[in-house]
Protein backbone atom coordinates (compact mmCIF):
# COMPACT_ATOMS: atom_id res chain seq x y z
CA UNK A 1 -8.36 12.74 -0.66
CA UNK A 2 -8.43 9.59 0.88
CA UNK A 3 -6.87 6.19 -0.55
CA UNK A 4 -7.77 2.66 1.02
CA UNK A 5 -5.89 0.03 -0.67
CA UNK A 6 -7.29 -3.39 -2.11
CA UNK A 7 -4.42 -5.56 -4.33
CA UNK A 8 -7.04 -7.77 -5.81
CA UNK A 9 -9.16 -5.03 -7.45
CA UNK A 10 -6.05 -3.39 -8.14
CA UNK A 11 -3.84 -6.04 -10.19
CA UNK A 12 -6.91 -8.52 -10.55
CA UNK A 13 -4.99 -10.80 -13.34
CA UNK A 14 -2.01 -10.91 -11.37
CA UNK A 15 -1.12 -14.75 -10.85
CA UNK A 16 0.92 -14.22 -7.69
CA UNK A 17 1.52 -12.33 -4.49
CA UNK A 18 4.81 -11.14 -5.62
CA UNK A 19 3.45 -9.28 -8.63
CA UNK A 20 0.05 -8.34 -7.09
CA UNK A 21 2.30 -6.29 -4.51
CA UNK A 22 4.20 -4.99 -7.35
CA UNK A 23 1.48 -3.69 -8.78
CA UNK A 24 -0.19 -2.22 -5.75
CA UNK A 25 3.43 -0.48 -5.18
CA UNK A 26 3.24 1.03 -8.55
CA UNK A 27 -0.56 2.09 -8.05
CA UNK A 28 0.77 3.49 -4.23
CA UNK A 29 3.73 5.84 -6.08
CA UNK A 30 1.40 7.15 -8.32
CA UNK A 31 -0.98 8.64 -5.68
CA UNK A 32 1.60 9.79 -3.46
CA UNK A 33 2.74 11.49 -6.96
CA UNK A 34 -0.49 13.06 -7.22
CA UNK A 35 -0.69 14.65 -3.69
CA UNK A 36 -3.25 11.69 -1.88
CA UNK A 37 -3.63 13.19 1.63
CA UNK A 38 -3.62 9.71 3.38
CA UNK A 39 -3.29 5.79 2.55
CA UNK A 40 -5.04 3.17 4.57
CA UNK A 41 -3.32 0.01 4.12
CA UNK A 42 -6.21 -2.75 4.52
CA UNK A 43 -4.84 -5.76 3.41
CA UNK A 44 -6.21 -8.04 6.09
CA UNK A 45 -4.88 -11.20 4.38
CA UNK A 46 -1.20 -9.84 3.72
CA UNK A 47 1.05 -12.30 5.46
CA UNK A 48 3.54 -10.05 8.22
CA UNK A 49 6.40 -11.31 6.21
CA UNK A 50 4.69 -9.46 3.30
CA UNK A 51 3.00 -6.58 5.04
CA UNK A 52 5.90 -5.03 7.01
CA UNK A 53 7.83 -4.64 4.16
CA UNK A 54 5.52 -3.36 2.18
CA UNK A 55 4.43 -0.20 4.87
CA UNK A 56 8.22 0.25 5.80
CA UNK A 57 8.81 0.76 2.27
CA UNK A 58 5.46 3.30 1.75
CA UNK A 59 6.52 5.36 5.09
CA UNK A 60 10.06 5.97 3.67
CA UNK A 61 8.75 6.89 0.35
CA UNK A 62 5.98 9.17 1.85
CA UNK A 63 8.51 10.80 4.72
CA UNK A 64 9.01 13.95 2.40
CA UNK A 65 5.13 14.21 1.49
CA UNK A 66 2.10 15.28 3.20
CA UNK A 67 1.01 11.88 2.94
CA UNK A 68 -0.02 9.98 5.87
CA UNK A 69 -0.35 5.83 6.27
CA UNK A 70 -2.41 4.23 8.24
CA UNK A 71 -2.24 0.54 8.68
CA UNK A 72 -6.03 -0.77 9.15
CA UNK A 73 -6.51 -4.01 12.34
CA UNK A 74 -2.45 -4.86 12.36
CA UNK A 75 -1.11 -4.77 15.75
CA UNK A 76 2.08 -6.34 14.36
């Protein structure tokens, strides 16, 4: 199974950035939980400052899992 993320449909009546990403975080723990075979990170409108941390933080937690991340058009 295949999981490409999208924060807005995710936490839609989150006010801010900070707590859409918290949700998304929460949503991202649950399907690494459940045994999702691979996360695509699209979130083409993440600032770096708010993307890095975000995938840094999703690679350590998915290190011992079969899980795989992919980050989608991010050279950076």
């Amino acid at each position: 199974m295949y999981l490409v993320t999208a924060r807005a449909l995710v936490a839609p009546d989150a006010r801010t950035l900070a707590a859409q990403l918290q949700v998304l975080e929460r949503w991202l723990d649950e399907a690494v939980d459940a045994g999702i075979d691979a996360i695509q990170v699209r979130e083409r409108d993440l600032p770096p400052a708010s993307l890095i941390p975000l995938v840094t933080r999703l690679v350590a937690r998915t290190r011992a899992t079969s899980t795989r991340v992919l980050v989608n058009d991010r050279a950076d």
